[in-house]
Structure formats: C-alpha cells, structure tokens
PDB file of N, CA and C in Angstrom:
ATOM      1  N   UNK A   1     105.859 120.289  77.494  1.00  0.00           N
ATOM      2  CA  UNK A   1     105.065 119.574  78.476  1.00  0.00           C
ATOM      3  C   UNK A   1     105.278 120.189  79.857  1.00  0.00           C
ATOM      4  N   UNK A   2     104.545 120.135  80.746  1.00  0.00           N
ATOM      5  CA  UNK A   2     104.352 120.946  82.012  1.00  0.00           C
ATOM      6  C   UNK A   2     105.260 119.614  82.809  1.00  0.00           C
ATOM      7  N   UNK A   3     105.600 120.474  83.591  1.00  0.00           N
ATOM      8  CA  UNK A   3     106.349 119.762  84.830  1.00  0.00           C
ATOM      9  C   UNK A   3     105.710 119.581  86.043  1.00  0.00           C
ATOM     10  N   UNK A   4     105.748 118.337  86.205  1.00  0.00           N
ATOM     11  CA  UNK A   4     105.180 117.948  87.428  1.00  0.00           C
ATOM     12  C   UNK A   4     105.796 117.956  88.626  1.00  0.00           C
ATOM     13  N   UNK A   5     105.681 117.749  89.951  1.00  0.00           N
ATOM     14  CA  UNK A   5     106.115 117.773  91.116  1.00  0.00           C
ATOM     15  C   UNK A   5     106.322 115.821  91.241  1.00  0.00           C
ATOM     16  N   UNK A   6     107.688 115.785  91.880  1.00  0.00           N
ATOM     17  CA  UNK A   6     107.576 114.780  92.391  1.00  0.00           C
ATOM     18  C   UNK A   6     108.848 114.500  93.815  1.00  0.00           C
ATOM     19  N   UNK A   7     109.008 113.900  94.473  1.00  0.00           N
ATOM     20  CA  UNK A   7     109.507 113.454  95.576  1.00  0.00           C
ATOM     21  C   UNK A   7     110.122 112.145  95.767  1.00  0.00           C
ATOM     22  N   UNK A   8     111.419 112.220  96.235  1.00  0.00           N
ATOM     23  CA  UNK A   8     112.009 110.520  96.956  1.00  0.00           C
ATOM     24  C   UNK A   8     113.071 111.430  98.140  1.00  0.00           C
ATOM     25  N   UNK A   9     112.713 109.829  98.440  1.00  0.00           N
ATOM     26  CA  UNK A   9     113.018 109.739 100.158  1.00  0.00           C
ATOM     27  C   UNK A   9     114.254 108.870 100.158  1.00  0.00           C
ATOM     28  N   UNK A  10     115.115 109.179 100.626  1.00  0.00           N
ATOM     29  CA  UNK A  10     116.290 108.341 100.446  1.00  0.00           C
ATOM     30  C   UNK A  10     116.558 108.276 102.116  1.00  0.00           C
ATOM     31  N   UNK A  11     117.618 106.934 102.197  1.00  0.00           N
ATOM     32  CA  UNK A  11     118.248 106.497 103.599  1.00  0.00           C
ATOM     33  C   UNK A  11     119.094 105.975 103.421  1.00  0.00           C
ATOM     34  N   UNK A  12     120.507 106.084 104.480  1.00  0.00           N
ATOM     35  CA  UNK A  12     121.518 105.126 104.007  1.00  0.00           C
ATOM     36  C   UNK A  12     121.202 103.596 104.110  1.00  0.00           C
ATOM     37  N   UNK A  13     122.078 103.398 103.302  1.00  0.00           N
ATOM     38  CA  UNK A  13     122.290 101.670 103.198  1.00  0.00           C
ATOM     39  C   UNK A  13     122.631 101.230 104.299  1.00  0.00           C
ATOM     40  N   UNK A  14     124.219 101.810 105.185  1.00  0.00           N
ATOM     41  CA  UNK A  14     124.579 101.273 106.045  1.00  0.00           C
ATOM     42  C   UNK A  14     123.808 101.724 107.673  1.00  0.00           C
ATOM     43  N   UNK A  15     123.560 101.461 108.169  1.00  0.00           N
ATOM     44  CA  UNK A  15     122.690 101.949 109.359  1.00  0.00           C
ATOM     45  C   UNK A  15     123.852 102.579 110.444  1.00  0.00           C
ATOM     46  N   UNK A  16     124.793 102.413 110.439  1.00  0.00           N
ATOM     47  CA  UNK A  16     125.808 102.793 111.100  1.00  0.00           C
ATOM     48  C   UNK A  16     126.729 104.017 110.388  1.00  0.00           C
ATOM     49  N   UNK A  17     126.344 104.563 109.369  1.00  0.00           N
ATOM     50  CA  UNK A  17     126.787 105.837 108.661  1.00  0.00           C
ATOM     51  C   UNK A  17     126.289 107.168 109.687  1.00  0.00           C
ATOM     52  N   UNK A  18     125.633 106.808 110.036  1.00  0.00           N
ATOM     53  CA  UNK A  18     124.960 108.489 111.072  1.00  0.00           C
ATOM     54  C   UNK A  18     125.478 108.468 112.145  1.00  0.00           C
ATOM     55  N   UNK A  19     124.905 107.072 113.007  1.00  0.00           N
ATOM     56  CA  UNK A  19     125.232 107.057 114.045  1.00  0.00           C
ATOM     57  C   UNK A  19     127.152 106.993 114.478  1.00  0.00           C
ATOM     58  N   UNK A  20     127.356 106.439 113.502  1.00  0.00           N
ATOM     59  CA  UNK A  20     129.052 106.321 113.940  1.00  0.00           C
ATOM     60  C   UNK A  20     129.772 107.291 112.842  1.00  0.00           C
ATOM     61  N   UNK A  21     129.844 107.826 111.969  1.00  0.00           N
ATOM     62  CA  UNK A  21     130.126 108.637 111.070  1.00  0.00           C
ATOM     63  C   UNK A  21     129.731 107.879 109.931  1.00  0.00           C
ATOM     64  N   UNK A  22     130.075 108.469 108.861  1.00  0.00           N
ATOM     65  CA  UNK A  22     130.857 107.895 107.227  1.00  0.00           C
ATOM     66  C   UNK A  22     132.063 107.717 107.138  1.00  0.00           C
ATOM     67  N   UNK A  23     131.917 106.767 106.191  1.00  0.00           N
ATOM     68  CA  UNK A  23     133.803 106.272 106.000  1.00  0.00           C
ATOM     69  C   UNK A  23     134.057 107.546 105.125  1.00  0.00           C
ATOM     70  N   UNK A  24     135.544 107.017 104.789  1.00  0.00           N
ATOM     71  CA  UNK A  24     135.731 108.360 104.050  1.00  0.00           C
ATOM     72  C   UNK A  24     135.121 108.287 102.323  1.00  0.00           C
ATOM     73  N   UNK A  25     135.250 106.951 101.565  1.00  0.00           N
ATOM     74  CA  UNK A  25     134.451 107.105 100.778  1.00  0.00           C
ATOM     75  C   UNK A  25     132.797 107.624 100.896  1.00  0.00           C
ATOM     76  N   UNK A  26     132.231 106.793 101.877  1.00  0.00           N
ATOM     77  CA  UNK A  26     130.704 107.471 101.686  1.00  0.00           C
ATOM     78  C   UNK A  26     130.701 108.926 101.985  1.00  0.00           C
ATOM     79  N   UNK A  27     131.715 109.448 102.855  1.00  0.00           N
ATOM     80  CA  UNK A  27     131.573 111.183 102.649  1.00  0.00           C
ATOM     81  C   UNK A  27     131.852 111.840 101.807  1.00  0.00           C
ATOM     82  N   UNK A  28     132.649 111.224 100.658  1.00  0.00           N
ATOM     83  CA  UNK A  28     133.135 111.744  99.312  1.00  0.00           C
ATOM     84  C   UNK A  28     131.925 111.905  98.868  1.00  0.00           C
ATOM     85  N   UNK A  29     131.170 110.565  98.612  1.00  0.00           N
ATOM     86  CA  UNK A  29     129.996 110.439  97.772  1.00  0.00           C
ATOM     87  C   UNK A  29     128.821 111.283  98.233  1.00  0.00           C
ATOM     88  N   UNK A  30     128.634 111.083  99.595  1.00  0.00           N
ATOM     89  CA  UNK A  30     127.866 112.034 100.079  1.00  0.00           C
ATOM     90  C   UNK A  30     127.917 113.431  99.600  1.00  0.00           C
ATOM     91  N   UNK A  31     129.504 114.191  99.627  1.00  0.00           N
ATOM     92  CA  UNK A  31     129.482 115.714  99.035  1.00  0.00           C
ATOM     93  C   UNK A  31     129.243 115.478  97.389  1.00  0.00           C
ATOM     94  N   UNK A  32     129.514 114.602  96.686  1.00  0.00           N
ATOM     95  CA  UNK A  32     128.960 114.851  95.286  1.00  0.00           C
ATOM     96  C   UNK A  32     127.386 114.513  95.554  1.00  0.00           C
ATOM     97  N   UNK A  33     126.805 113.693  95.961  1.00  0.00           N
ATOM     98  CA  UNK A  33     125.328 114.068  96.241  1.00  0.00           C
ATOM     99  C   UNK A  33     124.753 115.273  96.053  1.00  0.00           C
ATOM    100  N   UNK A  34     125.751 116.164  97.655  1.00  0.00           N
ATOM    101  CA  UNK A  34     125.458 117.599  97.575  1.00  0.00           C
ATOM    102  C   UNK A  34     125.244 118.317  96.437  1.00  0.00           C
ATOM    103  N   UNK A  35     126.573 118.330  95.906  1.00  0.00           N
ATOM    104  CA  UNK A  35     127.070 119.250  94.623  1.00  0.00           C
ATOM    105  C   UNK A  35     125.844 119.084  93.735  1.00  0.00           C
ATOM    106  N   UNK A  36     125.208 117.825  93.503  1.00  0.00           N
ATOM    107  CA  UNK A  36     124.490 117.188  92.313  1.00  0.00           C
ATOM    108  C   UNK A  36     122.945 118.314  92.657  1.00  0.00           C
ATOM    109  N   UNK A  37     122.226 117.822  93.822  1.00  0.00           N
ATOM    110  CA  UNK A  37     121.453 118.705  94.304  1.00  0.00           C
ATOM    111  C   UNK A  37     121.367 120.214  94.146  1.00  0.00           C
ATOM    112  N   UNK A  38     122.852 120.706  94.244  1.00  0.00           N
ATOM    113  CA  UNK A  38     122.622 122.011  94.496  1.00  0.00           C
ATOM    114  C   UNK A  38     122.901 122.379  92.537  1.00  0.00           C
ATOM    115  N   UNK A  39     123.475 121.627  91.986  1.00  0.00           N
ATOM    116  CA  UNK A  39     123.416 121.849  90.576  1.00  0.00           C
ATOM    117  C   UNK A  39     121.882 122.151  89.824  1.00  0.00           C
ATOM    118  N   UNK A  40     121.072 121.015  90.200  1.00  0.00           N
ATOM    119  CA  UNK A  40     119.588 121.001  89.897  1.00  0.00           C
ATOM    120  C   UNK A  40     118.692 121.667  90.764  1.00  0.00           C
ATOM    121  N   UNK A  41     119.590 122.591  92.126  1.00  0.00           N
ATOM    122  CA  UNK A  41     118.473 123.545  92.894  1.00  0.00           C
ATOM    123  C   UNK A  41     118.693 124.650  91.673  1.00  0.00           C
ATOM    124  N   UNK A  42     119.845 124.949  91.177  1.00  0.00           N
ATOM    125  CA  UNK A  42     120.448 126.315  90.512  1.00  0.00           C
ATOM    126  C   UNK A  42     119.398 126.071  89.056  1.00  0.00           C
ATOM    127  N   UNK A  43     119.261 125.131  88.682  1.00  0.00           N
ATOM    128  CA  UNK A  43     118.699 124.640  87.377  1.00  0.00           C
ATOM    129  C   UNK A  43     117.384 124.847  87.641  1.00  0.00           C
ATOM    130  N   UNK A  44     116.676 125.159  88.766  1.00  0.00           N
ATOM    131  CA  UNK A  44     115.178 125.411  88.991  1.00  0.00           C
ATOM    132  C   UNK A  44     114.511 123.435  89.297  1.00  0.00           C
ATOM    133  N   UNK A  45     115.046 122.997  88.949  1.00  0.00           N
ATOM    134  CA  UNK A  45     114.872 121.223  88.907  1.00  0.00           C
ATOM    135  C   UNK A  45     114.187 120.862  90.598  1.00  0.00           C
ATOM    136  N   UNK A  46     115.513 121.289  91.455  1.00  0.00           N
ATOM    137  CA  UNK A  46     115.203 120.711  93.178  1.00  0.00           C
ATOM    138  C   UNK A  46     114.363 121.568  93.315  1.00  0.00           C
ATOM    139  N   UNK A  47     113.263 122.068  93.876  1.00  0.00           N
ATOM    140  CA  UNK A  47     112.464 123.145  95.059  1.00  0.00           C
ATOM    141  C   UNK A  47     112.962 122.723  96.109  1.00  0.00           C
ATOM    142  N   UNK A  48     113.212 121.516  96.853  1.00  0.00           N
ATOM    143  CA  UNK A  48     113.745 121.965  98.473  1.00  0.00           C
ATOM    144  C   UNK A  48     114.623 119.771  98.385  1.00  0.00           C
ATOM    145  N   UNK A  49     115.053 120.101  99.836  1.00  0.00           N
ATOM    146  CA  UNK A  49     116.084 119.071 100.082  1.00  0.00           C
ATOM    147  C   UNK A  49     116.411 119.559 101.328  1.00  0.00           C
ATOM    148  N   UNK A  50     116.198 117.964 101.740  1.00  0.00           N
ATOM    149  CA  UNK A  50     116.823 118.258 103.209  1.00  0.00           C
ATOM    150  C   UNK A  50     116.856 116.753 103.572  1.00  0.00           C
ATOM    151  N   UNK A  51     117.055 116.970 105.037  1.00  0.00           N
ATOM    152  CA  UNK A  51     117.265 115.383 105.942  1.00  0.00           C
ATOM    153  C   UNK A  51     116.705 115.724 107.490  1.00  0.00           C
ATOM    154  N   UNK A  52     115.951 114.366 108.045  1.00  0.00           N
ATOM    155  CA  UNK A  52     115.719 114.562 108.982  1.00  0.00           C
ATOM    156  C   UNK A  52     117.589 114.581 110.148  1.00  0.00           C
ATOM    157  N   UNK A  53     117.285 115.143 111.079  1.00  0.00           N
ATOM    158  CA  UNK A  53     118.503 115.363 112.019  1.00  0.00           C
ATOM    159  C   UNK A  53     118.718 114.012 113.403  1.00  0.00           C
ATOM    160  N   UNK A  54     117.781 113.261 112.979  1.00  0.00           N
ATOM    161  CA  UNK A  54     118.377 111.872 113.775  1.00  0.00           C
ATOM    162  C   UNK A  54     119.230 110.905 113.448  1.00  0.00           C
ATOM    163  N   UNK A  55     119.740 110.613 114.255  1.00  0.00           N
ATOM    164  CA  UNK A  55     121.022 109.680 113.706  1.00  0.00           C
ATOM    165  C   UNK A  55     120.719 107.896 113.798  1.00  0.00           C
ATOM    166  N   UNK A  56     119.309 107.546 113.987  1.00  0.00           N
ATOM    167  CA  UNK A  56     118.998 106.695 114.354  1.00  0.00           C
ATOM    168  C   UNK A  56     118.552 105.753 112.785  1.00  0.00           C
ATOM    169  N   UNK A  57     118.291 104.660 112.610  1.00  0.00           N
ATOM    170  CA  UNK A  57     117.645 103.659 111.075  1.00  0.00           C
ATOM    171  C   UNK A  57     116.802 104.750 110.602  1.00  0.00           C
ATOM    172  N   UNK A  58     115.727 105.314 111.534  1.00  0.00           N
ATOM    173  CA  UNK A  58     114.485 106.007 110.787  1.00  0.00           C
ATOM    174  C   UNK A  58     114.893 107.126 110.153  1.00  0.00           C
ATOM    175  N   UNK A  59     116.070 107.659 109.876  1.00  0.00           N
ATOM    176  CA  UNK A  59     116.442 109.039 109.888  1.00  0.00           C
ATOM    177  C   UNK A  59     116.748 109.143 108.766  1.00  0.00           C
ATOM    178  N   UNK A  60     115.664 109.935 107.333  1.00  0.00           N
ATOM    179  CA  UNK A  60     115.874 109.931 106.666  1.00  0.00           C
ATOM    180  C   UNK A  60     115.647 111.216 105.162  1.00  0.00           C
ATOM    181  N   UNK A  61     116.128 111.346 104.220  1.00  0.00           N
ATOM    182  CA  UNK A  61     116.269 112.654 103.201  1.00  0.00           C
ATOM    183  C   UNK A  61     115.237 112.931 102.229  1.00  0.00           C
ATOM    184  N   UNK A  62     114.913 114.258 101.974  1.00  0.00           N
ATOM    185  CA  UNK A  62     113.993 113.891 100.802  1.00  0.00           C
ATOM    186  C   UNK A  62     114.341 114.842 100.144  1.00  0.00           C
ATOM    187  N   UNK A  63     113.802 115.067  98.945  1.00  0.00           N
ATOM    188  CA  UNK A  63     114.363 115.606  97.653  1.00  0.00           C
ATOM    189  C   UNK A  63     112.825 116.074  96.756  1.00  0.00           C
ATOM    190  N   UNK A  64     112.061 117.188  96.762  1.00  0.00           N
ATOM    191  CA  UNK A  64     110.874 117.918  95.933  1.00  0.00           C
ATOM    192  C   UNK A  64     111.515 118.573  94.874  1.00  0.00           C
ATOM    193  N   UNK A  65     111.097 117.954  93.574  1.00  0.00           N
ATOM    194  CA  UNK A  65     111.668 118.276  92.665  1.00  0.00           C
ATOM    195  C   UNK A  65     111.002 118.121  91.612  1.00  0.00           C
ATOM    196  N   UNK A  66     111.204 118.670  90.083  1.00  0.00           N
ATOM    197  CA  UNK A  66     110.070 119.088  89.010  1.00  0.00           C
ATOM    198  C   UNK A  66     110.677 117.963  87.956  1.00  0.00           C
ATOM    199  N   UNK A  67     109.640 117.475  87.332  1.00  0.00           N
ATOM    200  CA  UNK A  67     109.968 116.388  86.188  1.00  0.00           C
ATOM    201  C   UNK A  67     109.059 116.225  85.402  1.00  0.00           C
ATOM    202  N   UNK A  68     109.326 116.022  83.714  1.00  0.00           N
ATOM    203  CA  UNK A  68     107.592 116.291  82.970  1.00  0.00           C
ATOM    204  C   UNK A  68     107.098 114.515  83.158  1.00  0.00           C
ATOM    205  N   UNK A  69     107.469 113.527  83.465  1.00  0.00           N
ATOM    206  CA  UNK A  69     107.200 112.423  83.742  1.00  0.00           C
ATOM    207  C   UNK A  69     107.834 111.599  84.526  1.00  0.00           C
ATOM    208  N   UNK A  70     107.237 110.123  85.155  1.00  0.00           N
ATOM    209  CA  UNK A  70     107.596 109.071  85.813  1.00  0.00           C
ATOM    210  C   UNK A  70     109.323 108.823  85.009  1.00  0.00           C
ATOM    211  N   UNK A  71     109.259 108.606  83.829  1.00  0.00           N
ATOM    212  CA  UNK A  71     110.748 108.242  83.602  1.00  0.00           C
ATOM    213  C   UNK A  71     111.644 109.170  83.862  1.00  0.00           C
ATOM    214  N   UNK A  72     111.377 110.735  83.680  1.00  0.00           N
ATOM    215  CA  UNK A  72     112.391 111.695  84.061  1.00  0.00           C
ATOM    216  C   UNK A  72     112.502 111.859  85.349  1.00  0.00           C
ATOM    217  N   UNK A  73     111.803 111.334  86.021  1.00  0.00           N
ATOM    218  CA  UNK A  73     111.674 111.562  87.450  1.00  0.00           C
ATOM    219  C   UNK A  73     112.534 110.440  88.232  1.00  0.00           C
ATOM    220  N   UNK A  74     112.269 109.032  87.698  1.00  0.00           N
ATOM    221  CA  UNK A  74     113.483 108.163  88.112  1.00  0.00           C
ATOM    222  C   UNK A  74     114.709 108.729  87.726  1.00  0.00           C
ATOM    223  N   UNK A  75     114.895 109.243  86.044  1.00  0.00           N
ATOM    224  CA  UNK A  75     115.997 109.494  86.300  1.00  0.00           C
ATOM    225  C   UNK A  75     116.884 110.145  87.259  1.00  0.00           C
ATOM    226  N   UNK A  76     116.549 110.932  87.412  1.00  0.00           N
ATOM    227  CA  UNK A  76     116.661 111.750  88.307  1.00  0.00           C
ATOM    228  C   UNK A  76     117.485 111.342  89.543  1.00  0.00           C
ATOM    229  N   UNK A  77     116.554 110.699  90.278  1.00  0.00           N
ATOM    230  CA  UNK A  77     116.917 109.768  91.574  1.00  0.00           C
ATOM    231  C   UNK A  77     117.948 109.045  91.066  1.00  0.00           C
ATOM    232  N   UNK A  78     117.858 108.259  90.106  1.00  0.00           N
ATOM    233  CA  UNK A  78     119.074 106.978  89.983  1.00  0.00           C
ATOM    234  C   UNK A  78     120.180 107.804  89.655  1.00  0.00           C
ATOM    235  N   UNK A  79     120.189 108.998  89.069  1.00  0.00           N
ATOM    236  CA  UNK A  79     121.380 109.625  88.182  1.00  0.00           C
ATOM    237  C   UNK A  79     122.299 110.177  89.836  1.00  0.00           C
ATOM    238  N   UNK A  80     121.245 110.409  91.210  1.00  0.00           N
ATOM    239  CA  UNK A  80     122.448 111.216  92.072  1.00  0.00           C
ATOM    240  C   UNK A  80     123.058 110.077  92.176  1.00  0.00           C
ATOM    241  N   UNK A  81     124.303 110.699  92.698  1.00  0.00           N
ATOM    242  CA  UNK A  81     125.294 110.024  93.103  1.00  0.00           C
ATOM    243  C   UNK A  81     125.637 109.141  94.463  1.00  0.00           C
ATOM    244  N   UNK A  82     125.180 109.583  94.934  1.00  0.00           N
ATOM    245  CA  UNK A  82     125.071 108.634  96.439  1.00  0.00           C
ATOM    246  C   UNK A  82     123.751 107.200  96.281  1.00  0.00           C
ATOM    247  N   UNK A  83     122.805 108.014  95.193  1.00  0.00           N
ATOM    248  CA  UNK A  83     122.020 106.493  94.923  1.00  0.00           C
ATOM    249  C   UNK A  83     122.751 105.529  94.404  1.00  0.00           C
ATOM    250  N   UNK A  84     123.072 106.184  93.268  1.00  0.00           N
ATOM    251  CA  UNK A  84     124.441 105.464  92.179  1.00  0.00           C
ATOM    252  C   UNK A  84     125.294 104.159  92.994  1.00  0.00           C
ATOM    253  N   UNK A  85     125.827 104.985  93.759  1.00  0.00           N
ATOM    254  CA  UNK A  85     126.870 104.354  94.396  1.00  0.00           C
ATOM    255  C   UNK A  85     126.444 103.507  95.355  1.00  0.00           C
ATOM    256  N   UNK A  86     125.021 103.337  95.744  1.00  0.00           N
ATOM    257  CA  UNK A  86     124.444 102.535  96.863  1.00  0.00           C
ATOM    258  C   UNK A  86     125.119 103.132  98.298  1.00  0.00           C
ATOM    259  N   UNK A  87     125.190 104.700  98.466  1.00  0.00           N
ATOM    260  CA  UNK A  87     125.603 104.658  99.737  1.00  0.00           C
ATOM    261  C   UNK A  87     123.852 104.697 100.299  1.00  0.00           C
ATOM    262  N   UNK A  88     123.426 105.326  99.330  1.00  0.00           N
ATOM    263  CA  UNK A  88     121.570 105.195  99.812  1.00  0.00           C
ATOM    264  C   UNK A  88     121.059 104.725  98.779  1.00  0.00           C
ATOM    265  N   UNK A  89     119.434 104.147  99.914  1.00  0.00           N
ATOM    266  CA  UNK A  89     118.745 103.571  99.253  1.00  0.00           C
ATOM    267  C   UNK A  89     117.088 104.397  98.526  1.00  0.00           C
ATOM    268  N   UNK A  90     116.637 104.128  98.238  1.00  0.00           N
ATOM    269  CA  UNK A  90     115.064 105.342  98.659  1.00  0.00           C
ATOM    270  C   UNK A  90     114.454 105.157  97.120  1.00  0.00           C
ATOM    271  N   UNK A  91     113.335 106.004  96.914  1.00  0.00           N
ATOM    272  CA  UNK A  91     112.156 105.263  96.299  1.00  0.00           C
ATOM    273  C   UNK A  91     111.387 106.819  96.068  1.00  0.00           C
ATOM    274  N   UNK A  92     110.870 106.966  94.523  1.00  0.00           N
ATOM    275  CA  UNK A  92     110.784 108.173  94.092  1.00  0.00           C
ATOM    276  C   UNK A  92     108.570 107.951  94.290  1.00  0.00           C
ATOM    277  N   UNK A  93     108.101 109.251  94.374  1.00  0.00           N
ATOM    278  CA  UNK A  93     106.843 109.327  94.619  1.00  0.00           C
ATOM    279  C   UNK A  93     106.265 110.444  93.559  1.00  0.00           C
ATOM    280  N   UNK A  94     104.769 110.446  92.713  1.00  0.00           N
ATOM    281  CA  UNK A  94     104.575 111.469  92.758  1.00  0.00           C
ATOM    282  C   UNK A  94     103.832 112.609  93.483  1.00  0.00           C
ATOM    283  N   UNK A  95     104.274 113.675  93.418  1.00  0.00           N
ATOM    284  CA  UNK A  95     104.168 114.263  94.988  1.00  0.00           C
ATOM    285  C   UNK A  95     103.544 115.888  94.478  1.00  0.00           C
ATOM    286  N   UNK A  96     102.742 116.513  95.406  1.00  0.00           N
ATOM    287  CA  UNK A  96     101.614 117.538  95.097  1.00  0.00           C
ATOM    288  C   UNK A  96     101.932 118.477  96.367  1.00  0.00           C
ATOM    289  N   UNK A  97     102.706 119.808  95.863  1.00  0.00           N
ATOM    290  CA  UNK A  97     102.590 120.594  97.466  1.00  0.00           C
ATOM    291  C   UNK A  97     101.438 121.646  97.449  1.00  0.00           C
ATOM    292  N   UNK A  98     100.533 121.321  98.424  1.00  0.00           N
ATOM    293  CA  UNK A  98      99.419 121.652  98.451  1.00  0.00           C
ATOM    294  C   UNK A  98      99.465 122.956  99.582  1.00  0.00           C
ATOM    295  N   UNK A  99     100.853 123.519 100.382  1.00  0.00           N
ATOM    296  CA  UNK A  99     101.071 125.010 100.931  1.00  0.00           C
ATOM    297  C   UNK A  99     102.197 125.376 101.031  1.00  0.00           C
ATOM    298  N   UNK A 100     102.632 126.326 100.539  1.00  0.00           N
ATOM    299  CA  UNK A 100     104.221 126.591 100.874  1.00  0.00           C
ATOM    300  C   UNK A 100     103.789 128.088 101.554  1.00  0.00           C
ATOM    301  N   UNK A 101     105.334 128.374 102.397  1.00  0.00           N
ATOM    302  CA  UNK A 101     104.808 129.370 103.006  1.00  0.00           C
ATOM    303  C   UNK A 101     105.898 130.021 102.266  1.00  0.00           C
ATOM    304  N   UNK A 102     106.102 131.561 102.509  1.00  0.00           N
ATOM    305  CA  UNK A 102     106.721 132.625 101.487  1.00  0.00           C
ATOM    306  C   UNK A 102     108.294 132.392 101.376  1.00  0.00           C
ATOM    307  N   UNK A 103     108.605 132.197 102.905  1.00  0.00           N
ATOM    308  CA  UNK A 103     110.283 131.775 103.127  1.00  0.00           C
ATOM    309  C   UNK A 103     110.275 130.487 103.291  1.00  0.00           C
ATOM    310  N   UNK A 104     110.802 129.971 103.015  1.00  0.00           N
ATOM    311  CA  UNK A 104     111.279 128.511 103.289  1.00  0.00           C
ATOM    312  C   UNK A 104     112.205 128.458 104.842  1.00  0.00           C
ATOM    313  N   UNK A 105     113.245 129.291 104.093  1.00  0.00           N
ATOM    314  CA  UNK A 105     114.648 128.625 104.869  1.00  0.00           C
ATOM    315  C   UNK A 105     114.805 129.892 105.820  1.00  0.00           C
ATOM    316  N   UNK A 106     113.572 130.960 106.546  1.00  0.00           N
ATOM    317  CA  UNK A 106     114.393 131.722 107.515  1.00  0.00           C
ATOM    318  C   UNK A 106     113.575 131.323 108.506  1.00  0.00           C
TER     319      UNK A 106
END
C-alpha cells in the first residue's frame, strides 16, 4: 500500500516549560522524543520536524511524516515519547506537501 503524507502539531502541556525551562524529567523525555524522531527520520518515516522558536503558549512542533493509513498514523504520534508521557499535547492531520524546495535545511 502507498504511503501517505501526514502531519501533527504538538505543544507542551505545561505552558511554563519554554518560557522558564523544563524540569529535569520533561528534558529527559524531551531528548527521547528526539532520539524517537531521528530514529524514524533514518527509517525514511519523518520527512521534516521542527518547532516554532517562541517561548510563548502559541509556540509550537510539527512532525511531516509517511503512513499507509489514519491508524498508522496515530500510531505514530501516540507511540513518541513525550506524547506518551503527556509532556505534550497535539493532534495528528492528513497532510499534502504541495512544494518542497531542493534543500531543506541550508
């Protein structure tokens, strides 16, 4: 089955994680987040990930990534680890990139 594109947007739970730091658990969880991401960038799974750079409520992550359906695609989301753990919250979409440009990241 072909893989589809899909997208979630995640934000922390606590509203005071950006602006004042992370405790030290949510930064634990936060780097297995990472790890988890960069496992499924290596797997071809993520196409991109990132976070907006404000430290304010609105400031928040998203995650473009390939799934052959709606259920593999939640999984997905519920399986990282920082969802897991409720350090974030966020909500999966299906999602269509309609231009990429050649480099991404220079």
């Amino acid at each position: 089955m072909e893989k589809k594109e899909w997208l979630y947007r995640i934000q922390p739970t606590r509203p005071g994680m950006l602006s004042e730091g992370p405790t030290e658990e949510e930064g634990r969880i936060v780097g297995e987040h990472f790890l988890y991401l960069k496992k499924l960038t290596a797997k071809g799974v993520v196409l991109l990930a990132g976070r907006t750079l404000n430290i304010d409520p609105s400031s928040f992550g998203i995650v473009i990534y390939l799934a052959e359906n709606e259920k593999e695609a939640k999984r997905i989301f519920e399986e990282d680890p920082a969802v897991r753990a409720g350090v974030f919250k966020g909500e999966v979409y299906p999602y269509k990139i309609a231009l990429a440009g050649k480099s991404l990241l220079q």
